[in-house]
C-alpha atoms as a PDB file:
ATOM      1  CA  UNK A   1     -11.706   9.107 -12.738  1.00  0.00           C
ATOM      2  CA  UNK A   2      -9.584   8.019 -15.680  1.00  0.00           C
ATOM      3  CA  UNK A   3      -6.125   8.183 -17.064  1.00  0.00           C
ATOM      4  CA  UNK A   4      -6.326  11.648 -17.701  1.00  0.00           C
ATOM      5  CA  UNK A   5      -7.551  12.516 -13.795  1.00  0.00           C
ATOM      6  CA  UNK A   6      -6.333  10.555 -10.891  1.00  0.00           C
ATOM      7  CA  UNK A   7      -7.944  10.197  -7.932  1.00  0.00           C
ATOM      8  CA  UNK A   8      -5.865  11.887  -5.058  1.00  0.00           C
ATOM      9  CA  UNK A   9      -4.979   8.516  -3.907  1.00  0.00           C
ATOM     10  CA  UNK A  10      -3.704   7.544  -6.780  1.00  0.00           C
ATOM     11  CA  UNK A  11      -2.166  10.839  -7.511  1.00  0.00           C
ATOM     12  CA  UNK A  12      -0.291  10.107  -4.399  1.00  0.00           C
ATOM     13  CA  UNK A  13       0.967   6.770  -5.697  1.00  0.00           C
ATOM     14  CA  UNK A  14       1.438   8.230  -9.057  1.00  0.00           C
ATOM     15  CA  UNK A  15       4.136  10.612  -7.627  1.00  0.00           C
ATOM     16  CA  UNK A  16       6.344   8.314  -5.972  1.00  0.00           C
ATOM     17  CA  UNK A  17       6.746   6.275  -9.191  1.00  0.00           C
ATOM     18  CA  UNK A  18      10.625   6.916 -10.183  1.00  0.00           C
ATOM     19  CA  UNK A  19      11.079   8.731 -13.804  1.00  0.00           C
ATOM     20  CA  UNK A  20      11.852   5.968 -16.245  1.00  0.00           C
ATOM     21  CA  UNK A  21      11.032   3.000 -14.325  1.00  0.00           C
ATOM     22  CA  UNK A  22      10.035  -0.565 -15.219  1.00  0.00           C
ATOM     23  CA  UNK A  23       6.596  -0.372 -13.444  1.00  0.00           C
ATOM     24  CA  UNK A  24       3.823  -3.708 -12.677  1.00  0.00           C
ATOM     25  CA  UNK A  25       0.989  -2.613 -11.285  1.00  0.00           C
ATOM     26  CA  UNK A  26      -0.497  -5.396  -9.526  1.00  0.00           C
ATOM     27  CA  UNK A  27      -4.837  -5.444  -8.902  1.00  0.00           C
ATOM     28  CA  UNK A  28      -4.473  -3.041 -11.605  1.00  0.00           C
ATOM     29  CA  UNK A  29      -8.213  -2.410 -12.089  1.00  0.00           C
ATOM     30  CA  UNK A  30      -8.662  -0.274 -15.325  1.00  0.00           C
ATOM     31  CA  UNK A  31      -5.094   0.627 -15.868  1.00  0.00           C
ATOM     32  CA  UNK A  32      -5.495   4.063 -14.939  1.00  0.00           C
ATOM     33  CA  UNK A  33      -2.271   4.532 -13.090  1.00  0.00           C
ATOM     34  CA  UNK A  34       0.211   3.120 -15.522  1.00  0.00           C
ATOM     35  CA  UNK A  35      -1.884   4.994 -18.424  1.00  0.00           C
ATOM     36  CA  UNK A  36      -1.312   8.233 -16.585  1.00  0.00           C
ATOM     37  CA  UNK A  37       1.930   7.769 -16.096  1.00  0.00           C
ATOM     38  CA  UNK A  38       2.644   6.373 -20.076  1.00  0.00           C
ATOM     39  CA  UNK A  39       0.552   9.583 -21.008  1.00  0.00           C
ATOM     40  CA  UNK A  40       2.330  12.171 -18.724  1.00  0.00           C
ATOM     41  CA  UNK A  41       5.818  10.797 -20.306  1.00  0.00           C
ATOM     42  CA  UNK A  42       7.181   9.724 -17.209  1.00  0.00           C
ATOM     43  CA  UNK A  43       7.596   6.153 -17.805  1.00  0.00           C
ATOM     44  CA  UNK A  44       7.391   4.156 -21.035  1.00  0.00           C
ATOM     45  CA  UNK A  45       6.846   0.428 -20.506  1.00  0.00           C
ATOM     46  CA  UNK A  46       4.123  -1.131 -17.775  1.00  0.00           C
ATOM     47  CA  UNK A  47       2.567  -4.484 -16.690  1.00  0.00           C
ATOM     48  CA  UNK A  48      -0.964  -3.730 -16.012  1.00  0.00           C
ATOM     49  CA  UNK A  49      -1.602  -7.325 -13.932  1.00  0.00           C
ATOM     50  CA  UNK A  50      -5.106  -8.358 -12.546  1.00  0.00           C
ATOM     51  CA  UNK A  51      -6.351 -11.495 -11.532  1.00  0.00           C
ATOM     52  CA  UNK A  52      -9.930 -11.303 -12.504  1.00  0.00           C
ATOM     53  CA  UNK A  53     -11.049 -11.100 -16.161  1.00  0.00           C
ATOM     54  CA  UNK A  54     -13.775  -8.093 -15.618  1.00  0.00           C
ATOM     55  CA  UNK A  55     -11.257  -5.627 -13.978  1.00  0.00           C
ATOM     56  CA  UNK A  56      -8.410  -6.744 -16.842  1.00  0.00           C
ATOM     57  CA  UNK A  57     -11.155  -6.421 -19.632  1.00  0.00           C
ATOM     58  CA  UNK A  58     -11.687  -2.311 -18.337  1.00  0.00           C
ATOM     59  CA  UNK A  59      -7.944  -2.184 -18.465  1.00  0.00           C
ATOM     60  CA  UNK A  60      -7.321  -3.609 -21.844  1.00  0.00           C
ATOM     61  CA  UNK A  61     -10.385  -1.123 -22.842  1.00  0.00           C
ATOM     62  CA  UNK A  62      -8.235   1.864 -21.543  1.00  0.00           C
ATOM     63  CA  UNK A  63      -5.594   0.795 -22.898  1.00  0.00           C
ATOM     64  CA  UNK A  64      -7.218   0.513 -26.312  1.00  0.00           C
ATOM     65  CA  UNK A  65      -8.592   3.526 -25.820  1.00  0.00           C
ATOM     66  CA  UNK A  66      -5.468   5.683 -25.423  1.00  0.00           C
ATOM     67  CA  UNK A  67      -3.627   3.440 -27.947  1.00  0.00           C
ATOM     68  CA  UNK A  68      -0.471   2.521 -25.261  1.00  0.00           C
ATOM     69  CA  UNK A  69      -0.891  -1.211 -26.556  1.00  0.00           C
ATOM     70  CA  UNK A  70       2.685  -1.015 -27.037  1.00  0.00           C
ATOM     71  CA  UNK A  71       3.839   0.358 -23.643  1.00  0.00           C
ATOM     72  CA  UNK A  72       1.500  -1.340 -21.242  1.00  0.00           C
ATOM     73  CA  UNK A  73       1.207  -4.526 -21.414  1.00  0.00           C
ATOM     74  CA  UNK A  74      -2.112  -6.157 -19.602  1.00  0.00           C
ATOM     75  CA  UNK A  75      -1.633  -9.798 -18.059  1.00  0.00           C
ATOM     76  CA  UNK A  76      -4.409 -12.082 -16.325  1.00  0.00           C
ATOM     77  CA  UNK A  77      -2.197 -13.182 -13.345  1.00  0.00           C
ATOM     78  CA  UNK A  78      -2.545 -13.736  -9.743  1.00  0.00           C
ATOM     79  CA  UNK A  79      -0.614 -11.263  -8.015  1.00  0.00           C
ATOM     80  CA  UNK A  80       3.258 -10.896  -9.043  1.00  0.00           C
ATOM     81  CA  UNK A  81       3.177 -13.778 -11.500  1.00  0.00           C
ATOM     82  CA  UNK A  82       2.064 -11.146 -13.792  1.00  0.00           C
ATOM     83  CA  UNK A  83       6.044  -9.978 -13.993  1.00  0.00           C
ATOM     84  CA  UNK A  84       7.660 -11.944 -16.561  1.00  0.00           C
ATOM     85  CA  UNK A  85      11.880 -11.918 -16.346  1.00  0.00           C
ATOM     86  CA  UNK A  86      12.243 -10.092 -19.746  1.00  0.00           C
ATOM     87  CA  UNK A  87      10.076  -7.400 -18.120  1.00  0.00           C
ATOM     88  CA  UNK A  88      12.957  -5.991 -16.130  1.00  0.00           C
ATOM     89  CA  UNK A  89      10.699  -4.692 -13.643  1.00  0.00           C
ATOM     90  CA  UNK A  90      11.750  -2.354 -10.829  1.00  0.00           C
ATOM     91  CA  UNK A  91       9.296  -0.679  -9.614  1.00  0.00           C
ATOM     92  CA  UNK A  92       5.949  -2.663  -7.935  1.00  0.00           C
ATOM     93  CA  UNK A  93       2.548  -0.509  -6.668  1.00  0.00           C
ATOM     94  CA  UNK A  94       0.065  -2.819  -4.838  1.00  0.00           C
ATOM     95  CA  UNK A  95      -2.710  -0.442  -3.617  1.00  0.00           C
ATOM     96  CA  UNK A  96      -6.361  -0.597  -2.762  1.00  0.00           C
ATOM     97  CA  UNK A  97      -6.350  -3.908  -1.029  1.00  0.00           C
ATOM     98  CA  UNK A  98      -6.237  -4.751   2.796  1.00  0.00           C
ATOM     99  CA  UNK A  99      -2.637  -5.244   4.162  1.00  0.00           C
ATOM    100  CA  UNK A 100      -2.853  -8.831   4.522  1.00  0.00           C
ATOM    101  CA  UNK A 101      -3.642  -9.591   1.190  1.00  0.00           C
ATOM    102  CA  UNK A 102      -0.802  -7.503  -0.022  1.00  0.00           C
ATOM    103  CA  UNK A 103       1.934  -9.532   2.181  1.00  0.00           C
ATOM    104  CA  UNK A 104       0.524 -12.351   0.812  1.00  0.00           C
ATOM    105  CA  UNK A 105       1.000 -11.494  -2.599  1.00  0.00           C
ATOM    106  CA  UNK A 106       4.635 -10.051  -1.888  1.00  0.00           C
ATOM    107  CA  UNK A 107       5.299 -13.896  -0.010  1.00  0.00           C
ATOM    108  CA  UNK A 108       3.654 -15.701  -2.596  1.00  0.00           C
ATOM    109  CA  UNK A 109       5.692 -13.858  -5.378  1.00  0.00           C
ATOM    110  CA  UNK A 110       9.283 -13.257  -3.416  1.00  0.00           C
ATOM    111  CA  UNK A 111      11.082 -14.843  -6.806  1.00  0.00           C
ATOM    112  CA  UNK A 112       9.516 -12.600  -8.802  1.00  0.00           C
ATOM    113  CA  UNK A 113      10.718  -9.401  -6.855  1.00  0.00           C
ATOM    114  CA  UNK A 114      14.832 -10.191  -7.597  1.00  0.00           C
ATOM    115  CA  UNK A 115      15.515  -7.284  -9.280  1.00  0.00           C
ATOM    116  CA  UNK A 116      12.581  -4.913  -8.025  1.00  0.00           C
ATOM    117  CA  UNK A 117      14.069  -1.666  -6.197  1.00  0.00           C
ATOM    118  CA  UNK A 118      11.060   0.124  -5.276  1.00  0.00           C
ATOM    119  CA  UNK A 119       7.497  -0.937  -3.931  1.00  0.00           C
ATOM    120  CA  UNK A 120       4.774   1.408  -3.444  1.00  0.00           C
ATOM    121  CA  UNK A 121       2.002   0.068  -1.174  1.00  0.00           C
ATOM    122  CA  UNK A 122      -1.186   1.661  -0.411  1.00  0.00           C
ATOM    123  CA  UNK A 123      -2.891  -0.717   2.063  1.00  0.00           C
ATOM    124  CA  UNK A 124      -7.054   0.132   3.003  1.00  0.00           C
ATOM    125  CA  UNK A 125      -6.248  -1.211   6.106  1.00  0.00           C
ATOM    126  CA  UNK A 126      -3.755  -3.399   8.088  1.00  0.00           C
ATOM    127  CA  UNK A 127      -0.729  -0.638   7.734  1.00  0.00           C
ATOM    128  CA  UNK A 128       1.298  -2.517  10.310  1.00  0.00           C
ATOM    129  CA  UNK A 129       1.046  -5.668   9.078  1.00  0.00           C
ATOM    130  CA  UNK A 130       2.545  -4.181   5.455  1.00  0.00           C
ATOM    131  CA  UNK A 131       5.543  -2.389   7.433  1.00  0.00           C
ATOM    132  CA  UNK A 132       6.684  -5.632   9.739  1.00  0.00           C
ATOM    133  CA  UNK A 133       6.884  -7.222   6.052  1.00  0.00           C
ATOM    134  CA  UNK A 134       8.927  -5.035   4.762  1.00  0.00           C
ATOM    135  CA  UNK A 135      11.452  -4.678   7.386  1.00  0.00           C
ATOM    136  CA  UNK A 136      11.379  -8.706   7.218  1.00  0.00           C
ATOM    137  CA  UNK A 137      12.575  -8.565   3.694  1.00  0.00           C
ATOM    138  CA  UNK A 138      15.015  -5.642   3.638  1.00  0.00           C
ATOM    139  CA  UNK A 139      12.481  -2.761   1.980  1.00  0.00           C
ATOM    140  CA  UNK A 140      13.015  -0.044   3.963  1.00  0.00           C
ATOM    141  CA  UNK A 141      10.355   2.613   4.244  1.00  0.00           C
ATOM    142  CA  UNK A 142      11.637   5.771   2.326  1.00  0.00           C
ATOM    143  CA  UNK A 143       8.420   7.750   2.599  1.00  0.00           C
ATOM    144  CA  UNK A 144       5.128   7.893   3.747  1.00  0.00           C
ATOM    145  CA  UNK A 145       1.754   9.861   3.391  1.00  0.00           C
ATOM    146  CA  UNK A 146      -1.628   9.874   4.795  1.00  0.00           C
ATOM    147  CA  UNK A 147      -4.413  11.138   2.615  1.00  0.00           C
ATOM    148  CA  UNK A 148      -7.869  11.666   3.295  1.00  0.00           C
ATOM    149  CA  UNK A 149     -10.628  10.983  -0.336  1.00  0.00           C
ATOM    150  CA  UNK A 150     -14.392  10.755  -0.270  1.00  0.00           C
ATOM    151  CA  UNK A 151     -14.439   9.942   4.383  1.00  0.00           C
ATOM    152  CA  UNK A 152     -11.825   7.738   3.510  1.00  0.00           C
ATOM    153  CA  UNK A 153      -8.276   7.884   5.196  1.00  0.00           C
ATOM    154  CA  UNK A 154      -5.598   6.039   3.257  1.00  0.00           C
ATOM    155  CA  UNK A 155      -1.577   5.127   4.023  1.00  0.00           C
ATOM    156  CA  UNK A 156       0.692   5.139   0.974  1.00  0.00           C
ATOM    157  CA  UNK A 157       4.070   3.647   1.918  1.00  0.00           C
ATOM    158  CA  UNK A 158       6.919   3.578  -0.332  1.00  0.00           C
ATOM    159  CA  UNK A 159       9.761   1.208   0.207  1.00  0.00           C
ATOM    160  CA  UNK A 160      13.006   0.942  -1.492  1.00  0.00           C
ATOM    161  CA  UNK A 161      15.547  -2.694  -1.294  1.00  0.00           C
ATOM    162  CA  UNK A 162      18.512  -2.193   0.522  1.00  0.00           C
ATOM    163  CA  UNK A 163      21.158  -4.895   1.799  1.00  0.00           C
ATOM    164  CA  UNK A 164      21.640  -3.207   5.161  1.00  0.00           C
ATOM    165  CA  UNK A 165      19.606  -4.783   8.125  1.00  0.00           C
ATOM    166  CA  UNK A 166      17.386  -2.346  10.212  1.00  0.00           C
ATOM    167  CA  UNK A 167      14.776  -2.685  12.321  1.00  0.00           C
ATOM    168  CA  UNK A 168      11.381  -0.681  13.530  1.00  0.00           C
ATOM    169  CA  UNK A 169      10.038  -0.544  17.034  1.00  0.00           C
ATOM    170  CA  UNK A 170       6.565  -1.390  17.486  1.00  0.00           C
ATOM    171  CA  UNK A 171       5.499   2.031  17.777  1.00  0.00           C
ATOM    172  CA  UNK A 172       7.125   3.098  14.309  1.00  0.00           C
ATOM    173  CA  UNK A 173       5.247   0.181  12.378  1.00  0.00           C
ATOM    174  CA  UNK A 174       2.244   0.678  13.845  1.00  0.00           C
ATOM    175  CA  UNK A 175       2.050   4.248  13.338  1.00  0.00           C
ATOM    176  CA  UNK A 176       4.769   4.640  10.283  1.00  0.00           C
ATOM    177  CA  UNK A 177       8.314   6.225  10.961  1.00  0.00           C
ATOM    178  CA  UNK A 178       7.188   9.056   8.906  1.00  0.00           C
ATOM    179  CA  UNK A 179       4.011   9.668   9.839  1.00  0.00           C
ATOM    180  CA  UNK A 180       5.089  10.259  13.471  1.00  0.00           C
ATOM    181  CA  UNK A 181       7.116  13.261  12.592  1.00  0.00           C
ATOM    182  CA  UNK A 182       4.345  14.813   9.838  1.00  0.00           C
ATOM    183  CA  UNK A 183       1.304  14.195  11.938  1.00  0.00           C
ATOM    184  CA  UNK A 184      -1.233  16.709  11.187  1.00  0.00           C
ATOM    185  CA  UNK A 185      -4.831  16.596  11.124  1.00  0.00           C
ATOM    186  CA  UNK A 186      -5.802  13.697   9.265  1.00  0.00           C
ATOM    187  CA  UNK A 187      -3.486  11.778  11.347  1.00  0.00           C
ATOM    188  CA  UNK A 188      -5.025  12.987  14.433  1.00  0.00           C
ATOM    189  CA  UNK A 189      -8.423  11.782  13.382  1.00  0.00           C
ATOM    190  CA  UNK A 190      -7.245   8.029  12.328  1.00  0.00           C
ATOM    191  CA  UNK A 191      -5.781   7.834  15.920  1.00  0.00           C
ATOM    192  CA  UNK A 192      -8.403   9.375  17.674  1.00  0.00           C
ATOM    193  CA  UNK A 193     -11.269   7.339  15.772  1.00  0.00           C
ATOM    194  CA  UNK A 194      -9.130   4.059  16.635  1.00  0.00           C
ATOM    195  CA  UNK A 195      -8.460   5.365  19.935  1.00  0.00           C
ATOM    196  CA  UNK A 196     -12.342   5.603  20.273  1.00  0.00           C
ATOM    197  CA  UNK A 197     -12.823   2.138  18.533  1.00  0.00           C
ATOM    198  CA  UNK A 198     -10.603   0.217  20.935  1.00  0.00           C
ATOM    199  CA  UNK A 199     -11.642   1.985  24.288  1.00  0.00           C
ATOM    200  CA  UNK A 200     -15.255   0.965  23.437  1.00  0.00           C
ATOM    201  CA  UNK A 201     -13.768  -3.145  23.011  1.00  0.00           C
ATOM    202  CA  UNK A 202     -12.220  -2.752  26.410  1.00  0.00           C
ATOM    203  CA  UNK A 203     -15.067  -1.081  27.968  1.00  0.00           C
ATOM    204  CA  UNK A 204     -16.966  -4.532  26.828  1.00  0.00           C
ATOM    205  CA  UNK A 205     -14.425  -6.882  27.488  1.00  0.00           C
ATOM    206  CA  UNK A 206     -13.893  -5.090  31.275  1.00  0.00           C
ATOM    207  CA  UNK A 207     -17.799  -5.910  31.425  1.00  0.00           C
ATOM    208  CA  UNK A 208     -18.033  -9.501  30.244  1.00  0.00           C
ATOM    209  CA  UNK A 209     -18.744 -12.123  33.255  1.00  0.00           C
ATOM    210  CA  UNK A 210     -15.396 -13.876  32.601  1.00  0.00           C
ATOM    211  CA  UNK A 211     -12.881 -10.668  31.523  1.00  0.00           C
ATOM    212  CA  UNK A 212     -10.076 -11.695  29.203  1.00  0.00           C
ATOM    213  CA  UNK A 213      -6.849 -10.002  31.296  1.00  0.00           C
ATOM    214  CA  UNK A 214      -4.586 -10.887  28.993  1.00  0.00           C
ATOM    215  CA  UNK A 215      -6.739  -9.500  26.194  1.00  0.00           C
ATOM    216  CA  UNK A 216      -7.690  -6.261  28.371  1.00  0.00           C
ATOM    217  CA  UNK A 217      -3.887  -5.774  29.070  1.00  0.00           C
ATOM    218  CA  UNK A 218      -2.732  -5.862  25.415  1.00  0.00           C
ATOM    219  CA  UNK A 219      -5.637  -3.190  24.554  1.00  0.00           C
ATOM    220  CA  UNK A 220      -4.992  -1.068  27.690  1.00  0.00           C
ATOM    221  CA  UNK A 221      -1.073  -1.249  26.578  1.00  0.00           C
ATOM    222  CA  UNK A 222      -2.474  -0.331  22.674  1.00  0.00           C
ATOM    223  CA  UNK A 223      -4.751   2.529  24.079  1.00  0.00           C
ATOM    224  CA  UNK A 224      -1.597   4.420  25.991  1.00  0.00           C
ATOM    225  CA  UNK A 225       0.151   4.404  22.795  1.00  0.00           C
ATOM    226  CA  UNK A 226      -2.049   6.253  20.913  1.00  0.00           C
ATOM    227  CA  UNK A 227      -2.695   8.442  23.406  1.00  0.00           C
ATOM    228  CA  UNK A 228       1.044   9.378  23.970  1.00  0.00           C
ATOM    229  CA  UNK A 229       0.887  10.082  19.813  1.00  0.00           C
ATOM    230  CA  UNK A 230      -2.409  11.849  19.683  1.00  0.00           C
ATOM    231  CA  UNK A 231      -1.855  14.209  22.618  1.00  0.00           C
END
């Protein structure tokens, strides 16, 4: 993979950017999403932000490489504090981390989002976690797709600021407001592999000496939901 060919995940990501926007990629890695995006004209000006020196070094080398020194702009920062003011960002993509790290770089960096319309989130795991954020902060989820790359399964989520207050029910942030209504097969076998997963942790707990009932009632309660989705 490089800036000329995305992975599908990134593809993905890659799509959802808007035409002409003020993009930081944050945990940017080697810069190959911004570069792609520089090279296929879409946008014009990046922040390529990383917070280790080895992954910033391969994206400085890509950048180098394709000569975009003057439209992407690499920064050593933890998390948002890679977006400057006179950036003029609006667009953020966070993906390839767990979904707890990613709300804790969108808490830790809530100044530096004034002014940011869009985030694009691709969470490996924790989706949930992600989507109670963003209805906490007025980003409401405008799209959503579920890809499967190399046996993995991955959630991109893309969110957009609005001032109206609206809320999700448990079952649309754990499963993703979109992703109810596309299903499809790679759906089905997230759910069914979890559904799998957690039946096996009750099956244990129901068989320890002391069994947790409030712990056994929270998974039975978890199991029925995916089964009503998976059906």
């Amino acid at each position: 993979m490089d800036a000329e060919k995305l992975s599908q995940r990134l593809q993905v990501v890659a799509d959802f950017v808007p035409t002409g926007a003020r993009l930081a990629d944050i945990g940017t890695d080697h810069a190959y999403l911004p570069a792609a995006l520089v090279v296929a004209g879409k946008i014009n000006f990046a922040v390529a932000g990383d917070v280790t020196p080895g992954p910033l070094q391969n994206a400085i080398n890509e950048i180098e490489r394709l000569q975009l020194q003057d439209q992407i702009i690499p920064r050593l920062a933890d998390g948002l504090a890679a977006i400057q003011p006179a950036d003029q960002i609006d667009t953020v993509v966070i993906a390839g981390m767990g979904g707890a790290l990613i709300t804790k770089i969108l808490t830790a960096g809530l100044h530096q989002l004034h002014g940011v319309k869009r985030l694009i989130l691709q969470p490996n795991i924790g989706e949930e976690r992600v989507r109670t954020w963003l209805m906490a902060h007025h980003y409401q989820i405008m799209a959503e797709k579920i890809i499967e790359e190399d046996g993995h399964i991955y959630e991109v989520i893309v969110a957009d600021y609005t001032l109206m207050p609206f809320r999700y029910n448990d079952r649309e942030l754990r499963f993703g407001p979109f992703l109810l209504g596309q299903g499809g097969p790679i759906f089905q076998a997230k759910w069914q592999a979890e559904y799998e997963r957690e039946a096996q942790a009750l099956a244990q707990m129901k068989a320890a000496k002391q069994p947790p009932l409030d712990k056994i009632a929270s998974f039975e309660s978890r199991l029925n939901q995916i089964k009503k989705v998976i059906k």
